[in-house]
N, C-alpha and C. Protein backbone atom coordinates (compact mmCIF):
# COMPACT_ATOMS: atom_id res chain seq x y z
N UNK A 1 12.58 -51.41 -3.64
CA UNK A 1 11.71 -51.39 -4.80
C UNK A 1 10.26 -51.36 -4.34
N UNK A 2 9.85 -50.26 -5.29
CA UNK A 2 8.44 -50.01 -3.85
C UNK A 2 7.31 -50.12 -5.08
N UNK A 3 7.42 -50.56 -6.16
CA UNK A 3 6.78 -51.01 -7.24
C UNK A 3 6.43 -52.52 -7.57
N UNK A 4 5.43 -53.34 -8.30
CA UNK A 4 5.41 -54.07 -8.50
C UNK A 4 5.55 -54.25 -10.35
N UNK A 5 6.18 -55.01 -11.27
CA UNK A 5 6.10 -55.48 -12.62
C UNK A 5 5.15 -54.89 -13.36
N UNK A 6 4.03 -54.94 -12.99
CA UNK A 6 2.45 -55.18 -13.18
C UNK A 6 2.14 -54.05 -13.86
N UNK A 7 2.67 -52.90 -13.00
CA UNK A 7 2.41 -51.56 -13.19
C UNK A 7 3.56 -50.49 -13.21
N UNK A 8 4.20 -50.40 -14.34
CA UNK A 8 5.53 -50.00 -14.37
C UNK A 8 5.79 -48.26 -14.94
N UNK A 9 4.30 -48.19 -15.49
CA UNK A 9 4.00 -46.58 -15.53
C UNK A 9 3.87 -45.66 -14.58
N UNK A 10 3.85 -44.19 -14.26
CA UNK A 10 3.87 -43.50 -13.68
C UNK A 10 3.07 -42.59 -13.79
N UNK A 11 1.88 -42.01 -13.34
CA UNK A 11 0.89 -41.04 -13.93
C UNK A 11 1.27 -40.02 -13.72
N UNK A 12 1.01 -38.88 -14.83
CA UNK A 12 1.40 -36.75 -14.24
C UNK A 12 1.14 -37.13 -13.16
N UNK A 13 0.13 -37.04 -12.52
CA UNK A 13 0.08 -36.87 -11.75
C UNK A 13 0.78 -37.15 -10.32
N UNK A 14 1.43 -38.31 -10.32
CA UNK A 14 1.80 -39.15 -9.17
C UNK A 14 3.22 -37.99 -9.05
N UNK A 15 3.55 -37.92 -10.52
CA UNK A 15 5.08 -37.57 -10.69
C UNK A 15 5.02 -35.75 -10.27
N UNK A 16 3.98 -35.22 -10.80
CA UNK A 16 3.99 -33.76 -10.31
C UNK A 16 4.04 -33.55 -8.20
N UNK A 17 3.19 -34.84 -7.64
CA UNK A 17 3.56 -34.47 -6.21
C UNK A 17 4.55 -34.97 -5.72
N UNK A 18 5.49 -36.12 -6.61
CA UNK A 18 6.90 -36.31 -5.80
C UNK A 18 7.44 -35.43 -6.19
N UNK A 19 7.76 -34.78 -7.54
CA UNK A 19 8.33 -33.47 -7.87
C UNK A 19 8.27 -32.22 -6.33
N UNK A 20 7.01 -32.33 -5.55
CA UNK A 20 7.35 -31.57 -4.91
C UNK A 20 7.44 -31.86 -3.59
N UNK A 21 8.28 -32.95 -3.48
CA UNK A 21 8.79 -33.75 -1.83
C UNK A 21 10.23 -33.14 -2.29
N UNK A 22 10.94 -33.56 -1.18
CA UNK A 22 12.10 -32.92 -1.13
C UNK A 22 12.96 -34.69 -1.87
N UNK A 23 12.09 -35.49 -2.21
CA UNK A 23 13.13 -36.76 -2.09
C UNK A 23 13.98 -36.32 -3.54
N UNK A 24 14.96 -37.05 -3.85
CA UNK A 24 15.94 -37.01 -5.43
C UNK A 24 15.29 -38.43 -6.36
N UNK A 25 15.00 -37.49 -7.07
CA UNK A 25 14.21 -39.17 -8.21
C UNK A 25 15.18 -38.91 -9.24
N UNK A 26 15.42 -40.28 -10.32
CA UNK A 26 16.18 -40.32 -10.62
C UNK A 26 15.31 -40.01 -12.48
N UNK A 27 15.56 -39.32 -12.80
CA UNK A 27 14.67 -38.86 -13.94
C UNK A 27 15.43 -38.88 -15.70
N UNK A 28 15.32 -39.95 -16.36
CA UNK A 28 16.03 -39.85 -17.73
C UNK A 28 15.07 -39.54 -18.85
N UNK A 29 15.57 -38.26 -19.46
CA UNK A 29 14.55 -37.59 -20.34
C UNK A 29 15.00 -38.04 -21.51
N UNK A 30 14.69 -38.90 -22.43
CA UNK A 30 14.94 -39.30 -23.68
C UNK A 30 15.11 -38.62 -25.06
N UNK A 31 14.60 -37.35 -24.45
CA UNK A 31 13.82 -36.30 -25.80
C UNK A 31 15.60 -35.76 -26.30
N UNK A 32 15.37 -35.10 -27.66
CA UNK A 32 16.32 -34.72 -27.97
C UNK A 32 17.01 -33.26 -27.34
N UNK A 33 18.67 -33.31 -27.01
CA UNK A 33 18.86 -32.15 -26.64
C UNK A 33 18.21 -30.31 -27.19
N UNK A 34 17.83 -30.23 -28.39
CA UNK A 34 16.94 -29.01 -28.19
C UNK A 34 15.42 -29.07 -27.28
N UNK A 35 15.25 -30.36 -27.66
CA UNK A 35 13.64 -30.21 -26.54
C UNK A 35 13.98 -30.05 -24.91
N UNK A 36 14.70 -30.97 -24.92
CA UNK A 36 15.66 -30.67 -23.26
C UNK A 36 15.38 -29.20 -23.04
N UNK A 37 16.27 -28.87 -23.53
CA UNK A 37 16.76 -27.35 -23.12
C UNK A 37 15.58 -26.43 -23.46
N UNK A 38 14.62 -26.52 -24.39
CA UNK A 38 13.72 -25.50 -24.52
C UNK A 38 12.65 -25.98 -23.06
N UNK A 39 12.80 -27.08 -22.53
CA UNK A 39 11.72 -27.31 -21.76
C UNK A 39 11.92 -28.41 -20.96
N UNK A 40 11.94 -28.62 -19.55
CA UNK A 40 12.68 -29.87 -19.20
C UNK A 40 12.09 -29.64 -17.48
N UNK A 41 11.91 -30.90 -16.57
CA UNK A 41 11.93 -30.70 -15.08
C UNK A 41 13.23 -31.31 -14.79
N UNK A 42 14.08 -30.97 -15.09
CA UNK A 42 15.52 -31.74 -14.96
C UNK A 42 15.87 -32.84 -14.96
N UNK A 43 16.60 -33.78 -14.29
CA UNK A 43 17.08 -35.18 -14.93
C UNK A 43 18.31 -34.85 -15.62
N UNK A 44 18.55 -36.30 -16.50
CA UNK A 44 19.53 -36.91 -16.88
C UNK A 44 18.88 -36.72 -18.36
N UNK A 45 19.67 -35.78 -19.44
CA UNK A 45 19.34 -36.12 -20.51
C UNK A 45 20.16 -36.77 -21.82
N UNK A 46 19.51 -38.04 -22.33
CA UNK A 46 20.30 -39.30 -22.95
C UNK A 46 19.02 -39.05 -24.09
N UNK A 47 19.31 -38.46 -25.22
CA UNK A 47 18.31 -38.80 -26.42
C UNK A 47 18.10 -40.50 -26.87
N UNK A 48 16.99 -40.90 -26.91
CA UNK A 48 16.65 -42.43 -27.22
C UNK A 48 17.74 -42.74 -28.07
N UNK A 49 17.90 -42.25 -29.10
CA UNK A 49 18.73 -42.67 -30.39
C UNK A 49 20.54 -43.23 -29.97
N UNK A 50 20.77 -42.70 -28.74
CA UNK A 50 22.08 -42.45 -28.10
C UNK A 50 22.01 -43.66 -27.32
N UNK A 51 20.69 -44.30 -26.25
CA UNK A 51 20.40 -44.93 -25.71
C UNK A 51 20.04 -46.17 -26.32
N UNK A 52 19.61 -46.30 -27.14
CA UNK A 52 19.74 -47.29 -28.18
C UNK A 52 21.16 -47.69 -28.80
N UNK A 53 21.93 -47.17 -29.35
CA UNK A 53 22.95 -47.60 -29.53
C UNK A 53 24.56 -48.13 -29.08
N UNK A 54 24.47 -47.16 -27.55
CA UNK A 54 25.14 -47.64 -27.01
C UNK A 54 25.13 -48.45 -25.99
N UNK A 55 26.23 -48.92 -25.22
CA UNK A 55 25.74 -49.84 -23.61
C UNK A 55 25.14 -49.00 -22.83
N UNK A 56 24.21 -49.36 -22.37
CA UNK A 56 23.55 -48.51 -21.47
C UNK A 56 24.09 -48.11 -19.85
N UNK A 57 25.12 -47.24 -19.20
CA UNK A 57 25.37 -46.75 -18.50
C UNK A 57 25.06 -45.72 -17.30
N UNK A 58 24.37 -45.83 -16.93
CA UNK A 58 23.68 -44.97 -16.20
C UNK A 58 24.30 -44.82 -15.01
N UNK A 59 24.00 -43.09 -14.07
CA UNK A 59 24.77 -43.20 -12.84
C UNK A 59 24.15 -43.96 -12.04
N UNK A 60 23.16 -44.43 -11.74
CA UNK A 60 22.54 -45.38 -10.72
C UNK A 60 22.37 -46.53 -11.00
N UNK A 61 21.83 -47.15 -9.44
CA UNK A 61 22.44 -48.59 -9.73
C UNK A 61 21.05 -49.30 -10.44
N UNK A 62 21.21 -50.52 -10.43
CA UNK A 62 20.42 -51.26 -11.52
C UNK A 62 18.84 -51.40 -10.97
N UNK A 63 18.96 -51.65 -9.34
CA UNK A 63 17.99 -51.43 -8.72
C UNK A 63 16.68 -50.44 -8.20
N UNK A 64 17.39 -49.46 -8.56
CA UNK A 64 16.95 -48.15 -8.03
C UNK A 64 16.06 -47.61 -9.06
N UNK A 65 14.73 -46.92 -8.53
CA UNK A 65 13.61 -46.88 -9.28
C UNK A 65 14.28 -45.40 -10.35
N UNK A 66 14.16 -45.78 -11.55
CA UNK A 66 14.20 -44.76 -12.97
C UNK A 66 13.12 -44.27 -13.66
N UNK A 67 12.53 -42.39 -13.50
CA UNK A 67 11.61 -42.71 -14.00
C UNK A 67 12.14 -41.90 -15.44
N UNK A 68 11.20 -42.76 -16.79
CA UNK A 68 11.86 -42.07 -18.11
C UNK A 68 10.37 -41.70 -18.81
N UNK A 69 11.52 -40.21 -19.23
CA UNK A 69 10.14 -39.21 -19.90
C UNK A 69 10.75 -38.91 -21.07
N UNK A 70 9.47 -38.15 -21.92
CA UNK A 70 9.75 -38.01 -23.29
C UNK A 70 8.96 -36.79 -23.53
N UNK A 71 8.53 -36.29 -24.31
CA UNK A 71 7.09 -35.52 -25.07
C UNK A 71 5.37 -35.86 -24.69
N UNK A 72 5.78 -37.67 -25.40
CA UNK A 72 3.90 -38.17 -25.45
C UNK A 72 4.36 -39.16 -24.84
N UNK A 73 5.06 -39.59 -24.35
CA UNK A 73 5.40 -41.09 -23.39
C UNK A 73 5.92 -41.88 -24.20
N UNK A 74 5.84 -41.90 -25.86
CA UNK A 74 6.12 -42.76 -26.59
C UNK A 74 7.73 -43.13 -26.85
N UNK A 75 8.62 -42.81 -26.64
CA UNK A 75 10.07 -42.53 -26.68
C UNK A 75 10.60 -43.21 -25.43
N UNK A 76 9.82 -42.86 -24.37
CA UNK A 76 10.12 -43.57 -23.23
C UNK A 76 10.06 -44.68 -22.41
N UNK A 77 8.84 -45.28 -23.82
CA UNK A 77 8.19 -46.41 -23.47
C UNK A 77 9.47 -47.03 -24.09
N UNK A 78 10.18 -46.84 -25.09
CA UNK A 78 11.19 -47.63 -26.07
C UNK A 78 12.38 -47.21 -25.23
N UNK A 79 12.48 -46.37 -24.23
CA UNK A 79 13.76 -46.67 -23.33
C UNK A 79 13.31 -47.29 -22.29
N UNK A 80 12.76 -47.42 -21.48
CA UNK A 80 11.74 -48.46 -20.71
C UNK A 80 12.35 -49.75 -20.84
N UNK A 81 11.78 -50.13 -22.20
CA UNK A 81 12.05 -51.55 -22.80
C UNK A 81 13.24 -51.78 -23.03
N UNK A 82 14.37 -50.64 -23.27
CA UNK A 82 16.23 -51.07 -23.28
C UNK A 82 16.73 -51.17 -22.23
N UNK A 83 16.48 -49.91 -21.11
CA UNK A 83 17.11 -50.01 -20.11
C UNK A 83 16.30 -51.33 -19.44
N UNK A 84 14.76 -52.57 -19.40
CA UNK A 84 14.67 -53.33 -18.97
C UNK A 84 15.70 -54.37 -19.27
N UNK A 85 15.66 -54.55 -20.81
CA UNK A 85 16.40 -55.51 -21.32
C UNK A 85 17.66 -55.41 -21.07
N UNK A 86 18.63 -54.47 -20.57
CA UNK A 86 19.92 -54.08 -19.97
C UNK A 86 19.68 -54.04 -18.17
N UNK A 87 18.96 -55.03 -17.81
CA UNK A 87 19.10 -55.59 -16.02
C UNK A 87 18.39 -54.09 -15.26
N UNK A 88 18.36 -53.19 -15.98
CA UNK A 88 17.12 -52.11 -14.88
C UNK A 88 16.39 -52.68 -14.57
N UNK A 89 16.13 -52.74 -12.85
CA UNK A 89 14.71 -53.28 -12.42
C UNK A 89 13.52 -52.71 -12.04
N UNK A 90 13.47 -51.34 -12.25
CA UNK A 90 12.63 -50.64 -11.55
C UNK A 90 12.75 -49.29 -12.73
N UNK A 91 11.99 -49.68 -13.76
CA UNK A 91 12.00 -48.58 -14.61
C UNK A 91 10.49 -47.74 -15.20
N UNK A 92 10.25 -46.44 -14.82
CA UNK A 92 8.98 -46.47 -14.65
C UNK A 92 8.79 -45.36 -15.85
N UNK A 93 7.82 -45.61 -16.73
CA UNK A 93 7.25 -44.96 -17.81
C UNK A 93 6.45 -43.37 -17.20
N UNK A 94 6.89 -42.58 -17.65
CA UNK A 94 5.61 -41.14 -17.64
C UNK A 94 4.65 -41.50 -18.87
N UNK A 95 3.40 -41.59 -17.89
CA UNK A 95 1.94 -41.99 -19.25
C UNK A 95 1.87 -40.81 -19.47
N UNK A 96 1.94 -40.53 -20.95
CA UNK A 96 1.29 -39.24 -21.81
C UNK A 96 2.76 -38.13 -21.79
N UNK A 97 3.85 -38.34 -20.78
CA UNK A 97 4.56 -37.71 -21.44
C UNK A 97 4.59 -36.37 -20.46
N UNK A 98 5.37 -35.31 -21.23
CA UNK A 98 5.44 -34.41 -20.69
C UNK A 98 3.93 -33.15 -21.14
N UNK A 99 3.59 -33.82 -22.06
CA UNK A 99 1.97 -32.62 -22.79
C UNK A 99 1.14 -33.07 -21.62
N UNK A 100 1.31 -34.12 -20.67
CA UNK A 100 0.20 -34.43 -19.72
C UNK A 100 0.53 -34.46 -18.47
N UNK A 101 2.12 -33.78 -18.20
CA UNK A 101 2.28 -33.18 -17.21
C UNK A 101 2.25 -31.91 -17.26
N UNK A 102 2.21 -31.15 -18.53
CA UNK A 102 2.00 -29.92 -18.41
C UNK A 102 0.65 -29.73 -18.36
N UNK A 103 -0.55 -30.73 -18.99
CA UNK A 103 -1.85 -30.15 -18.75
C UNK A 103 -2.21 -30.34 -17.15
N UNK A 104 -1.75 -30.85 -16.50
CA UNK A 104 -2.66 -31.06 -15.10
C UNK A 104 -1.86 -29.91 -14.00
N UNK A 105 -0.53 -29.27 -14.58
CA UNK A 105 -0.12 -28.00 -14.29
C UNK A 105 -0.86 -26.87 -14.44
N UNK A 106 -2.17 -26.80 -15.75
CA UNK A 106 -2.00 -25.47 -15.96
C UNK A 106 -3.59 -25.38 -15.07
């Protein structure tokens, strides 16, 4: 765990240059399956609404850093807060979302 509590967000930015290491991040996109598919950097996609209601299952383990994206960050901040409250320890917010990883792309 290479994070501290404190700071559990993730900036575009940080996330656009691990995007281009060769490492495997573990990425849960919250957004609904048409937004997925019209537009996505891959991951695991679990719409909030799905994630909310059921036990939360994920392929990785409880420890292992998760980062969760949405649109505006706002969706992800509310899976953030389930998968914390369900023993994730290392769950890291995209600030602003995917509109603010696409602006520092273009």
């Amino acid at each position: 765990m290479n994070l501290s509590p404190s700071n559990p967000d993730i900036s575009a930015r940080e996330l656009q240059q691990r995007l281009q290491l060769p490492e495997q991040l573990r990425i849960l996109d919250v957004r609904e399956p048409i937004e997925y598919h019209t537009h996505n950097i891959g991951g695991l996609n679990i719409p909030l609404n799905k994630l909310a209601e059921s036990g939360v299952k994920l392929p990785w383990n409880i420890d292992e850093e998760i980062i969760v994206i949405c649109k505006a960050g706002l969706r992800s901040e509310t899976a953030q807060s389930i998968l914390q409250q369900n023993g994730y320890e290392n769950v890291r917010n995209l600030t602003g979302g995917l509109l603010a990883l696409r602006r520092i792309q273009e």
